[in-house]
Each structure stands twice: as structure tokens, then as C-alpha cells.
C-alpha atoms as a PDB file:
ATOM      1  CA  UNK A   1       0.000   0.000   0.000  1.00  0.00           C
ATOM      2  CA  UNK A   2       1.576   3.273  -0.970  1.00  0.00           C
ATOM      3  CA  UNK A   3      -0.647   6.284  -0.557  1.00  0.00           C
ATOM      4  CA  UNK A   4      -3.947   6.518   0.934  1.00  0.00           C
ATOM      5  CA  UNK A   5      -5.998   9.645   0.416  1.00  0.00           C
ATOM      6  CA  UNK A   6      -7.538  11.356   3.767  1.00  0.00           C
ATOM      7  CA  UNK A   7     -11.435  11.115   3.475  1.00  0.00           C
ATOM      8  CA  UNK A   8     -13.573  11.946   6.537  1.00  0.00           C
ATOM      9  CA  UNK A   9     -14.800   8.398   8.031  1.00  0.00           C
ATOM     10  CA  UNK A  10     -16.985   7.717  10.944  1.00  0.00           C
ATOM     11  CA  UNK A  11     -13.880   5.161  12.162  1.00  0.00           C
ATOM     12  CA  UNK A  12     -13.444   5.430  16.753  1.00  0.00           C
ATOM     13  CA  UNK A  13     -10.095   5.953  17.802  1.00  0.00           C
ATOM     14  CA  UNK A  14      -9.716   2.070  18.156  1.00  0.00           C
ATOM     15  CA  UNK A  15     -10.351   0.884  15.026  1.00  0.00           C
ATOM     16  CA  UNK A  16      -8.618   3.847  13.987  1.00  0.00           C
ATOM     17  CA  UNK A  17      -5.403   2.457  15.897  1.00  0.00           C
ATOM     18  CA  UNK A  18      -6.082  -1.253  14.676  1.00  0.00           C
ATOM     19  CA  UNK A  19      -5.436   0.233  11.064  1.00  0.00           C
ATOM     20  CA  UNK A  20      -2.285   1.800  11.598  1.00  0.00           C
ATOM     21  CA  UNK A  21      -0.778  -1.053  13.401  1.00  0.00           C
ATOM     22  CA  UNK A  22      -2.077  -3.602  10.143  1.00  0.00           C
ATOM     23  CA  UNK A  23      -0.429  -0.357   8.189  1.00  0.00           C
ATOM     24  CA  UNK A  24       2.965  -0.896  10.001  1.00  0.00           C
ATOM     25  CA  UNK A  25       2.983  -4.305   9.807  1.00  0.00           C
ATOM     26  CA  UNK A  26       2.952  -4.203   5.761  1.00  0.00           C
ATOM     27  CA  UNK A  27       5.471  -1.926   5.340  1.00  0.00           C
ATOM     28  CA  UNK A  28       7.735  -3.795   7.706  1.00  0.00           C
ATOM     29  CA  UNK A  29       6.626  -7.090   6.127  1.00  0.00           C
ATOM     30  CA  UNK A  30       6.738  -5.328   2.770  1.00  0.00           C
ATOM     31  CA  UNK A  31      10.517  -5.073   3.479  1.00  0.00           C
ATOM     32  CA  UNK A  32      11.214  -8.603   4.450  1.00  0.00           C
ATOM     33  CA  UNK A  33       8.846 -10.106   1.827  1.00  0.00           C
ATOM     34  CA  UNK A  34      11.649  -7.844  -0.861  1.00  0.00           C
ATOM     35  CA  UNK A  35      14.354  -9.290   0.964  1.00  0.00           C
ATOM     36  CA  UNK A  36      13.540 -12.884  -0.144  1.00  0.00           C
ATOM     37  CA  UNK A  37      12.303 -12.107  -3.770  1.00  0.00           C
ATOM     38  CA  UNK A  38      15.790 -10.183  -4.494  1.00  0.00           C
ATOM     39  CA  UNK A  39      17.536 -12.971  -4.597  1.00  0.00           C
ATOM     40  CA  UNK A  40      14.936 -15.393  -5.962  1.00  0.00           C
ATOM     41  CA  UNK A  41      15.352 -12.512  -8.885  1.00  0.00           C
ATOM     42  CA  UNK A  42      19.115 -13.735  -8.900  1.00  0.00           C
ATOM     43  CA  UNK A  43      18.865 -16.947  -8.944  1.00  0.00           C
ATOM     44  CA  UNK A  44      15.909 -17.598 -11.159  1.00  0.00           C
ATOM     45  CA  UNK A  45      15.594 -14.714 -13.555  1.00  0.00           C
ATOM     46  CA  UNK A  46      12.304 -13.280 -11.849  1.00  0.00           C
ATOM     47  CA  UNK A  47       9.949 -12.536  -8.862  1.00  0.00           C
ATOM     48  CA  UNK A  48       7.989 -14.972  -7.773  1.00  0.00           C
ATOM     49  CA  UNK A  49       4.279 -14.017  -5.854  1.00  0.00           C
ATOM     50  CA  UNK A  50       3.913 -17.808  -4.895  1.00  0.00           C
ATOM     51  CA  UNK A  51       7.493 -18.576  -3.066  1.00  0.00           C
ATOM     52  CA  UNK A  52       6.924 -18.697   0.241  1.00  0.00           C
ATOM     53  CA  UNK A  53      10.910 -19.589   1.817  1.00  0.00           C
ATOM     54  CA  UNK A  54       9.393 -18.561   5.357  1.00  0.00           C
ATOM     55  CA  UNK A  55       5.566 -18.857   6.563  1.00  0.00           C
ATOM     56  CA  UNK A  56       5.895 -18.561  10.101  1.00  0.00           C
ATOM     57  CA  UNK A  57       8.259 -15.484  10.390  1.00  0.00           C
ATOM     58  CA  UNK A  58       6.170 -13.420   7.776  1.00  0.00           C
ATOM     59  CA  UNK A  59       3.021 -14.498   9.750  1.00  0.00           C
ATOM     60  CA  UNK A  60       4.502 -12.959  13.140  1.00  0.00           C
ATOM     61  CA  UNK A  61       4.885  -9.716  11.355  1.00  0.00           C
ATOM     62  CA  UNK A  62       2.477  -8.923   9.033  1.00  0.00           C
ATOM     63  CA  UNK A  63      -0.356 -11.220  10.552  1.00  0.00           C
ATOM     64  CA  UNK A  64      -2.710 -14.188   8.955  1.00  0.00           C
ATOM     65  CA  UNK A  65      -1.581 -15.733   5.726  1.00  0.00           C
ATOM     66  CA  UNK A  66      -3.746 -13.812   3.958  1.00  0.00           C
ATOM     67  CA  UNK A  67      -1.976 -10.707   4.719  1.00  0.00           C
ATOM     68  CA  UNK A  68       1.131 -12.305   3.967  1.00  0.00           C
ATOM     69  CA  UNK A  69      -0.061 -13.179   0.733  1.00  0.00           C
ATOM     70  CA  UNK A  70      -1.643 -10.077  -0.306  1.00  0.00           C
ATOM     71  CA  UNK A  71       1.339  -8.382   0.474  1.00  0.00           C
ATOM     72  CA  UNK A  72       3.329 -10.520  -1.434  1.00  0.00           C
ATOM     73  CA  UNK A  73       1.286  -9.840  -3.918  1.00  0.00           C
ATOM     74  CA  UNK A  74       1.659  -6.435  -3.946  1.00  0.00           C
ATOM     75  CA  UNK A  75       5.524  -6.405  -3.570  1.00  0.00           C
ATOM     76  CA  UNK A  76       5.902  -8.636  -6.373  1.00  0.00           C
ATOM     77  CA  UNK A  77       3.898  -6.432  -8.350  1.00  0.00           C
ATOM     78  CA  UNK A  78       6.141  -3.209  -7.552  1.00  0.00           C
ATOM     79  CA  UNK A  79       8.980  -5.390  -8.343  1.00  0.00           C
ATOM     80  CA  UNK A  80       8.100  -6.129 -11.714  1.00  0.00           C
ATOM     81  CA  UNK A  81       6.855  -3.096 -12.936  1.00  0.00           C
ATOM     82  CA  UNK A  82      10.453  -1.397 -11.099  1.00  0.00           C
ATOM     83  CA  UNK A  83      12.372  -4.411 -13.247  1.00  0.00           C
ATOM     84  CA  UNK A  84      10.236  -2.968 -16.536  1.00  0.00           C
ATOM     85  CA  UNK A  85      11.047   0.902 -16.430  1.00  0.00           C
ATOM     86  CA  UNK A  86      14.423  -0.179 -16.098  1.00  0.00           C
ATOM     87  CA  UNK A  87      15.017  -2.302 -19.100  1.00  0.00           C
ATOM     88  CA  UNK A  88      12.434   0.501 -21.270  1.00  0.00           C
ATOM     89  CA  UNK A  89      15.263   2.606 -19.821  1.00  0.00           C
ATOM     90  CA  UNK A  90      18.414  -0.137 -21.432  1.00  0.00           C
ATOM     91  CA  UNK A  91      16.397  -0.218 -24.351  1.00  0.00           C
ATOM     92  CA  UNK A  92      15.799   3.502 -25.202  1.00  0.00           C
ATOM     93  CA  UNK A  93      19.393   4.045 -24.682  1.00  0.00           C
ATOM     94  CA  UNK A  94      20.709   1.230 -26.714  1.00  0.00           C
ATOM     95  CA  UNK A  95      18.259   2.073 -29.334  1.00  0.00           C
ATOM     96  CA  UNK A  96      19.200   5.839 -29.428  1.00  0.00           C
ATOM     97  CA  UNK A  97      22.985   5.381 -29.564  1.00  0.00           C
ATOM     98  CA  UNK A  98      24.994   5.064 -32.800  1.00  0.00           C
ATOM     99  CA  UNK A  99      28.157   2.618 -32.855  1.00  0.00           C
ATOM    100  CA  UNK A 100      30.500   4.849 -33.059  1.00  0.00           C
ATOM    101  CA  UNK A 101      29.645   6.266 -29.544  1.00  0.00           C
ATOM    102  CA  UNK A 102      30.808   4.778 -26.271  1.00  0.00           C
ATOM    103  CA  UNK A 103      27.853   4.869 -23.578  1.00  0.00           C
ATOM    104  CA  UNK A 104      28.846   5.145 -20.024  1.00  0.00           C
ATOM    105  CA  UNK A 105      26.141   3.344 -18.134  1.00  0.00           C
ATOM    106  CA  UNK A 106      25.773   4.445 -14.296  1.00  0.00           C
ATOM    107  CA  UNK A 107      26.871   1.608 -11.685  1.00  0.00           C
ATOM    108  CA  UNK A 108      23.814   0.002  -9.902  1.00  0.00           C
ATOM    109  CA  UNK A 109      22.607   1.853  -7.157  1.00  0.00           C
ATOM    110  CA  UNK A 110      24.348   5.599  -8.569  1.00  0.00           C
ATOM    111  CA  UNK A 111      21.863   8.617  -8.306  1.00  0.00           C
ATOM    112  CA  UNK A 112      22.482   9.285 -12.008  1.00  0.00           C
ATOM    113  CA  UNK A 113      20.223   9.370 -14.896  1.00  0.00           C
ATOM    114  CA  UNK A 114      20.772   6.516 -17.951  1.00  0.00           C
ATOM    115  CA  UNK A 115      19.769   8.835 -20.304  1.00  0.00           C
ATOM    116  CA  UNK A 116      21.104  12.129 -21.679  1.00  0.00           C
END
């Protein structure tokens, strides 16, 4: 979950509580859930939403299975679509070059722009 609007709601204080700790609990699951598809990525060539290396830790953090799964789900899906801008990004640069000059590609992880 990434953004969520503010929209008047009749929610008490409690539930109102109960939602940010569930809201917590994905991001921090969210981050551990990433943690095991990275290298999945590595190994196999891509994300997978149905690996599950570790039920019982991700349940103790995020909750039921269900909200395991859903988030897994959803980090999978950022994943992917992260994975796809960046080879659009390889292939408008490759595309957009001549062969006579030399690109100078930014190392993984540098703050710099691919593109001119």
C-alpha cells in the first residue's frame, strides 16, 4: 500500500489504531517479503508471488496468511513493474545510440540518470 488519500470516516479511535498497526505491519513485512524475492530474482531470472521460503516469520509480522499473501502480492507487483522501467530505460538508450559512440552506463545503485 503506498498512498492513501484522507477522506472523513466515521472510524473510533480504536479501530482507527487497529489500522495503523495492520499499516505498520505491511510496510515492515513489505521489506522482508523484498528481501527474499531479491535474490529469488538472482537466482531464477524473476519474482515470484507464490514462493513462500518462510511462513511462520512473515506471519509474526504482518499477521494471517492472507496478509502475507496479499502483500506478497503487492511487492511482487512493484517489483516487476520497477524491473520494466528499467530495461524501457536499457532499451531507449541502446536504441538511441549510434556505434560509433561509447555509452557510459551508471553503476547500480548511482543517483544518475541513464539517459542524456
Amino acid at each position: 500500500m503506498m498512498r492513501t488519500d484522507l477522506l472523513p470516516s466515521n472510524m473510533t479511535a480504536m479501530k482507527e489504531a487497529q489500522v495503523r498497526v495492520v499499516l505498520a505491519a505491511f510496510r515492515r513485512g513489505a521489506l522482508m517479503l523484498a528481501s527474499e524475492q531479491w535474490p529469488l530474482f538472482f537466482e531464477t531470472g524473476r519474482f515470484n508471488k507464490h514462493h513462500d521460503k518462510d511462513k511462520t516469520t512473515f506471519a509474526a509480522v504482518i499477521g494471517a496468511a492472507n496478509r502475507v499473501q496479499m502483500c506478497r502480492y503487492q511487492v511482487v507487483g512493484q517489483l516487476d513493474s520497477w524491473m520494466s522501467n528499467r530495461a524501457n530505460e536499457f532499451r531507449d538508450v541502446v536504441t538511441r545510440s549510434s556505434p560509433w559512440r561509447v555509452i557510459s552506463l551508471p553503476e547500480p545503485g548511482c543517483t544518475q540518470r541513464w539517459v542524456d
